[in-house]
Protein backbone atom coordinates (compact mmCIF):
# COMPACT_ATOMS: atom_id res chain seq x y z
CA UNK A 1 5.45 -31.32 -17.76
CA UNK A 2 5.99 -27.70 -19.79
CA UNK A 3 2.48 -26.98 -19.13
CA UNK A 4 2.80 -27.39 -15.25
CA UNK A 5 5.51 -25.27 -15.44
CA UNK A 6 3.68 -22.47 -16.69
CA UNK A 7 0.53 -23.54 -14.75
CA UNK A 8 2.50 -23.30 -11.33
CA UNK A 9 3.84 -19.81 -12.87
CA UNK A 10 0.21 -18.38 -14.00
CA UNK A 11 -1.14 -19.41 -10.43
CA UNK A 12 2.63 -17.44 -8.44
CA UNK A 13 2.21 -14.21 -10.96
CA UNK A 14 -1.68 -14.07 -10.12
CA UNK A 15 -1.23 -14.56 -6.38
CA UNK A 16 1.43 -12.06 -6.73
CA UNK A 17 -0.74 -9.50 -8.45
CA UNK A 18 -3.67 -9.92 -6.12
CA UNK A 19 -1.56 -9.29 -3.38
CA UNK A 20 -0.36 -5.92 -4.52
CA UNK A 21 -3.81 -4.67 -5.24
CA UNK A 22 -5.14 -5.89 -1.53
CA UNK A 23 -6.56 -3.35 0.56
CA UNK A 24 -4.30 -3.42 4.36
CA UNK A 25 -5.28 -3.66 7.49
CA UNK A 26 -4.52 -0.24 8.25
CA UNK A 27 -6.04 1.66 5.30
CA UNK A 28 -9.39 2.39 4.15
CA UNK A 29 -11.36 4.84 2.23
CA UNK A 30 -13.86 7.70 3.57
CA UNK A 31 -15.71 10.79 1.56
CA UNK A 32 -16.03 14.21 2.81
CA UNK A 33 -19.18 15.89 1.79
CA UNK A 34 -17.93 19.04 2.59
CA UNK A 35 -15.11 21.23 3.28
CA UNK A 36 -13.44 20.36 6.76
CA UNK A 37 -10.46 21.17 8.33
CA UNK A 38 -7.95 18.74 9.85
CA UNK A 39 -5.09 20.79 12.19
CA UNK A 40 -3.98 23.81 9.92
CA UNK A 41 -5.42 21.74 6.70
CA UNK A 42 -8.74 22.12 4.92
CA UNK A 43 -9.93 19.15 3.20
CA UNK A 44 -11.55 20.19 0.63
CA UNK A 45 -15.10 17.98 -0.56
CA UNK A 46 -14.04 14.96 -2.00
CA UNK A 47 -12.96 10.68 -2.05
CA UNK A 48 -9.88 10.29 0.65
CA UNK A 49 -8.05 7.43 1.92
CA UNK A 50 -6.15 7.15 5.38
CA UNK A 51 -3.22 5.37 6.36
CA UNK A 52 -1.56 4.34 9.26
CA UNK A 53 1.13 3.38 11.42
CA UNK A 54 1.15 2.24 14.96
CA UNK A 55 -1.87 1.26 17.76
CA UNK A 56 -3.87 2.63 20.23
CA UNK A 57 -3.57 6.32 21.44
CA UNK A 58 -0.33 7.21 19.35
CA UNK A 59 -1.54 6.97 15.47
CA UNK A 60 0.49 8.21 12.84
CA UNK A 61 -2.18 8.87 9.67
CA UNK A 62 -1.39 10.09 6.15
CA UNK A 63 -4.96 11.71 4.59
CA UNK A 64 -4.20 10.84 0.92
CA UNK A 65 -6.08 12.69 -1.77
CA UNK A 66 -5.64 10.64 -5.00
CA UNK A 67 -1.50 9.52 -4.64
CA UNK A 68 -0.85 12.66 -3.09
CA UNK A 69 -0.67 12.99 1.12
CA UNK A 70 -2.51 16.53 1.71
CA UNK A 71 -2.13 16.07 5.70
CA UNK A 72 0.07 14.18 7.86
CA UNK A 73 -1.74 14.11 11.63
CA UNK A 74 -1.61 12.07 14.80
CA UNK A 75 -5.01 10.43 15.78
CA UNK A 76 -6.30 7.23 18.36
CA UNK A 77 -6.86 4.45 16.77
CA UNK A 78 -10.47 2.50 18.22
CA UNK A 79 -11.90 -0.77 17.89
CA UNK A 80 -15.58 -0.35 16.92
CA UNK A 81 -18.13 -2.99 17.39
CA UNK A 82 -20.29 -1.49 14.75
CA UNK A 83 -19.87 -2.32 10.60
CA UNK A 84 -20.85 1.07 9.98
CA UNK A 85 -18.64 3.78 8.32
CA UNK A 86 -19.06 6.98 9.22
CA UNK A 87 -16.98 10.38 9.10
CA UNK A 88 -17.99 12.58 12.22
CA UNK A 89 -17.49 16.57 11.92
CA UNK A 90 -17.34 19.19 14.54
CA UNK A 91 -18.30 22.66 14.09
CA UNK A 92 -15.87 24.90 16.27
CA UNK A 93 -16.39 28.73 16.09
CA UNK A 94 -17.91 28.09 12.15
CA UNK A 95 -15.41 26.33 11.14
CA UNK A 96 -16.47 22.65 10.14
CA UNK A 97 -13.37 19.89 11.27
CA UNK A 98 -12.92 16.48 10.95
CA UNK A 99 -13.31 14.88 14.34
CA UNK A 100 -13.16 10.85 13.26
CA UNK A 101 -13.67 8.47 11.29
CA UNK A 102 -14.87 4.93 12.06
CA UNK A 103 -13.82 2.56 8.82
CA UNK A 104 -17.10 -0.08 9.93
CA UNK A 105 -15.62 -2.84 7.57
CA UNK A 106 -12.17 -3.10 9.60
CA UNK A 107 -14.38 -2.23 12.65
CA UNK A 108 -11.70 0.49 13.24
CA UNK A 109 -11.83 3.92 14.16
CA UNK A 110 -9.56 7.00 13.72
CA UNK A 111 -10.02 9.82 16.30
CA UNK A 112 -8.21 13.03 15.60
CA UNK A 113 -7.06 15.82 18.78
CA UNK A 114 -8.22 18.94 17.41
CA UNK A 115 -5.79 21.10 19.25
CA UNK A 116 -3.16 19.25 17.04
CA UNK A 117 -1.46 21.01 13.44
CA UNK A 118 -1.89 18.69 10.31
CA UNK A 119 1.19 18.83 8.47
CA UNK A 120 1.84 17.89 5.04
């Protein structure tokens, strides 16, 4: 009877665990090859991740660099048919700037206004 006790305990504390370390729905990861901008905010070369809140046209997305959010932006979020990730870049008066970025395992998309400032 003790041992079921810590059994059913063990299996609560893993589930737990697991839980915390699961990647959400409305998260993933992208890597910029280069130095883009985003708004007002250069991203410099490097691993990101992207969060967000909401659906549809009115997006609110965190760019997080590490723990620490380096732009704050509103974007579109897409449905994407395609399991391919991608991070697409536009190249405005010489000035490379992040344009989207389609996370292919979610099948989602973010698509960013590039009239719009990035705040932090």
């Amino acid at each position: 009877m003790k041992s079921m006790k810590y059994f059913a305990l063990l299996v609560f504390v893993a589930t737990f665990t697991l839980g915390a370390f699961a990647k959400g729905p409305n998260e993933g990861k992208f890597t910029l090859s280069d130095n883009v901008q985003l708004g007002s905010t250069e991203l410099k070369a490097g691993d990101y991740k992207a969060t967000w809140e909401g659906t549809g046209s009115d997006v609110q997305v965190k760019i997080l660099k590490g723990k620490e959010v380096v732009a704050t932006v509103p974007a579109k979020l897409e449905d994407k048919p395609s399991g391919q990730s991608s991070v697409s870049v536009g190249n405005a008066n010489g000035t490379k700037s992040l344009v989207g970025i389609d996370f292919g395992g979610l099948h989602k998309g973010l698509v960013f206004d590039s009239t719009v400032t990035a705040q932090k």
